[in-house]
N, C-alpha and C. Protein backbone atom coordinates (compact mmCIF):
# COMPACT_ATOMS: atom_id res chain seq x y z
N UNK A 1 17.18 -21.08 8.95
CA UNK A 1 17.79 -21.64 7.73
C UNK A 1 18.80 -22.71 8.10
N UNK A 2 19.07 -23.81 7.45
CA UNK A 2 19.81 -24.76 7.43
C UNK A 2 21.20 -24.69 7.09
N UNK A 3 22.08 -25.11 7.32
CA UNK A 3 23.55 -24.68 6.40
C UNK A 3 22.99 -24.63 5.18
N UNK A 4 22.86 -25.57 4.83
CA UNK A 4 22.93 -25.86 3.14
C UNK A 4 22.34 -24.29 2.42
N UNK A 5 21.17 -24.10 3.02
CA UNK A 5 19.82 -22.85 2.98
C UNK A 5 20.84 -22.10 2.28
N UNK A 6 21.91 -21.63 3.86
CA UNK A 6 22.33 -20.74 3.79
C UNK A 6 23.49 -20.61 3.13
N UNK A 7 24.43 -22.03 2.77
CA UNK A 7 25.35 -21.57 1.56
C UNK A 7 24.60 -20.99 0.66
N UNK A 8 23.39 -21.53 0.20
CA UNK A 8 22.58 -21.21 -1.51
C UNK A 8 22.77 -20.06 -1.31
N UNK A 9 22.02 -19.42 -0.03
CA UNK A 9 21.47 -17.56 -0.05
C UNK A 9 22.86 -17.48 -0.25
N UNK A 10 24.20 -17.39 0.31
CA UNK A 10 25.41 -16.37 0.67
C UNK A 10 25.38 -16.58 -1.40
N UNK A 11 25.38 -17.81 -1.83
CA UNK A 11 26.06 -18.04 -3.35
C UNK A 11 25.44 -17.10 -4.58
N UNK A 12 24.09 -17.08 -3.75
CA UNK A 12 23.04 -16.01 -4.68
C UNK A 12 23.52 -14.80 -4.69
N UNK A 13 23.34 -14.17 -3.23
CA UNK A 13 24.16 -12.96 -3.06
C UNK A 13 25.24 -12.34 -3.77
N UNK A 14 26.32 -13.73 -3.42
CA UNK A 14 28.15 -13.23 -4.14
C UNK A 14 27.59 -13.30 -5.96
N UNK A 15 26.47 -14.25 -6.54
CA UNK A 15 26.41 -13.55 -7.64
C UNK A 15 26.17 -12.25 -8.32
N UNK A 16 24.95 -11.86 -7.36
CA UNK A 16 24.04 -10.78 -7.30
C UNK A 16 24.97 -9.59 -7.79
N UNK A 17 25.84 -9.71 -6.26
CA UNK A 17 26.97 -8.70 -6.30
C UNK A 17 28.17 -8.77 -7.33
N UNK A 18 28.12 -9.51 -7.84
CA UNK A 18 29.49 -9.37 -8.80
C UNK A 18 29.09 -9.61 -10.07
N UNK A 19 27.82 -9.48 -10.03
CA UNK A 19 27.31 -8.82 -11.55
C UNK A 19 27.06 -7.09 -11.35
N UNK A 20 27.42 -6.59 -10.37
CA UNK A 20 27.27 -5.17 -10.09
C UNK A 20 28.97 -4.40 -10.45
N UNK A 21 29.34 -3.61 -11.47
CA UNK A 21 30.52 -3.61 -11.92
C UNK A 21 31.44 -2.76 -10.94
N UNK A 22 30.62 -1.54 -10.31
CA UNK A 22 30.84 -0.70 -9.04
C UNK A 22 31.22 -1.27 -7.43
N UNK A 23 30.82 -2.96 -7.19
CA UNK A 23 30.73 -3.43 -6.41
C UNK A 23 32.32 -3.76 -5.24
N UNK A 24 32.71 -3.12 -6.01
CA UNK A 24 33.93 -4.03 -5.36
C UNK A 24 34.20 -3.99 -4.01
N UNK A 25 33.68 -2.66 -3.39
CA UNK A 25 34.17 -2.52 -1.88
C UNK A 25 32.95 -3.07 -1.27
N UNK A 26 32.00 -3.20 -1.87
CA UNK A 26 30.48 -3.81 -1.26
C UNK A 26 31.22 -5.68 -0.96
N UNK A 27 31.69 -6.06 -2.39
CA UNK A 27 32.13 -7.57 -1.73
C UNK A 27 33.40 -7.79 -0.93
N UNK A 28 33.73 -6.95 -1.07
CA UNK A 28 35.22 -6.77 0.55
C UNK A 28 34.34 -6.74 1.48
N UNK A 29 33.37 -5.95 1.74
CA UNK A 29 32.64 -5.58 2.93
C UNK A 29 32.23 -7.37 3.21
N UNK A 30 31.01 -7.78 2.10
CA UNK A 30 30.61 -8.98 2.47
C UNK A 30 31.44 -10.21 2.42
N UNK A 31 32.59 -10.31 1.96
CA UNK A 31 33.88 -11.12 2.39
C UNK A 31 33.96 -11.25 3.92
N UNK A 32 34.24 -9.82 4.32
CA UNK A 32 34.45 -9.42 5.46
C UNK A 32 33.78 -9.97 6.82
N UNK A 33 32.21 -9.82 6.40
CA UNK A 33 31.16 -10.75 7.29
C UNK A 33 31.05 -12.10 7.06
N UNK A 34 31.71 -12.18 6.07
CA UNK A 34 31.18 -13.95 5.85
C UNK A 34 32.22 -14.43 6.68
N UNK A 35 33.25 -14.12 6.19
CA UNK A 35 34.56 -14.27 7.41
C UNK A 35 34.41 -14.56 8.75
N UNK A 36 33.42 -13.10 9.38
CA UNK A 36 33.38 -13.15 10.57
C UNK A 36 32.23 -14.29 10.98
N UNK A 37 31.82 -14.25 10.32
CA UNK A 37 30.21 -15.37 10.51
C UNK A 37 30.98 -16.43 10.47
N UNK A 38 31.70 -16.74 9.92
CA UNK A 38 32.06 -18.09 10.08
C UNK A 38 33.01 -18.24 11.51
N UNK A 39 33.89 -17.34 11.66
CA UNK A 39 34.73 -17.67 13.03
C UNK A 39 34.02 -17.18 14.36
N UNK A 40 32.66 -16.57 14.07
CA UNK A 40 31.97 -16.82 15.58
C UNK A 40 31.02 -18.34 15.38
N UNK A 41 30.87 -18.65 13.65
CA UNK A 41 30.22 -19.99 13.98
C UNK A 41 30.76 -21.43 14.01
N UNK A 42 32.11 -20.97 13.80
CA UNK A 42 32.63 -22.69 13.23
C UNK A 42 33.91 -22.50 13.80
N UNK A 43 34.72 -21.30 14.23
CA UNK A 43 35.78 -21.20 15.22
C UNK A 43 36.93 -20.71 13.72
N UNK A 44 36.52 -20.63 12.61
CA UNK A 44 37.84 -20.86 11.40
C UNK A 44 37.01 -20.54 10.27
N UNK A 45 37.83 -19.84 9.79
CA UNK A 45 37.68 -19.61 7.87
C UNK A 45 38.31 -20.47 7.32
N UNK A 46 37.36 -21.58 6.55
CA UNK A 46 38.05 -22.54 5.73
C UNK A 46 38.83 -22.14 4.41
């Protein structure tokens, strides 16, 4: 997947999930990885 690809998928996702009303520790969790995905890929969380 391409960056771009993969902003779309992460944007789909964070909707997915926050139309789920129970979700909340599920998008801490995926906060959490996106976080980390980004500072093993880009050195920084923008």
């Amino acid at each position: 997947m391409g960056n771009g690809e993969w902003e779309m998928y992460l944007k789909d996702v964070r909707i997915a999930i926050s139309s789920i009303p129970q979700a909340e520790d599920l998008r801490k969790s995926v906060k959490n990885i996106i976080e980390k995905y980004h500072k093993t890929q880009y050195g920084a969380y923008p």
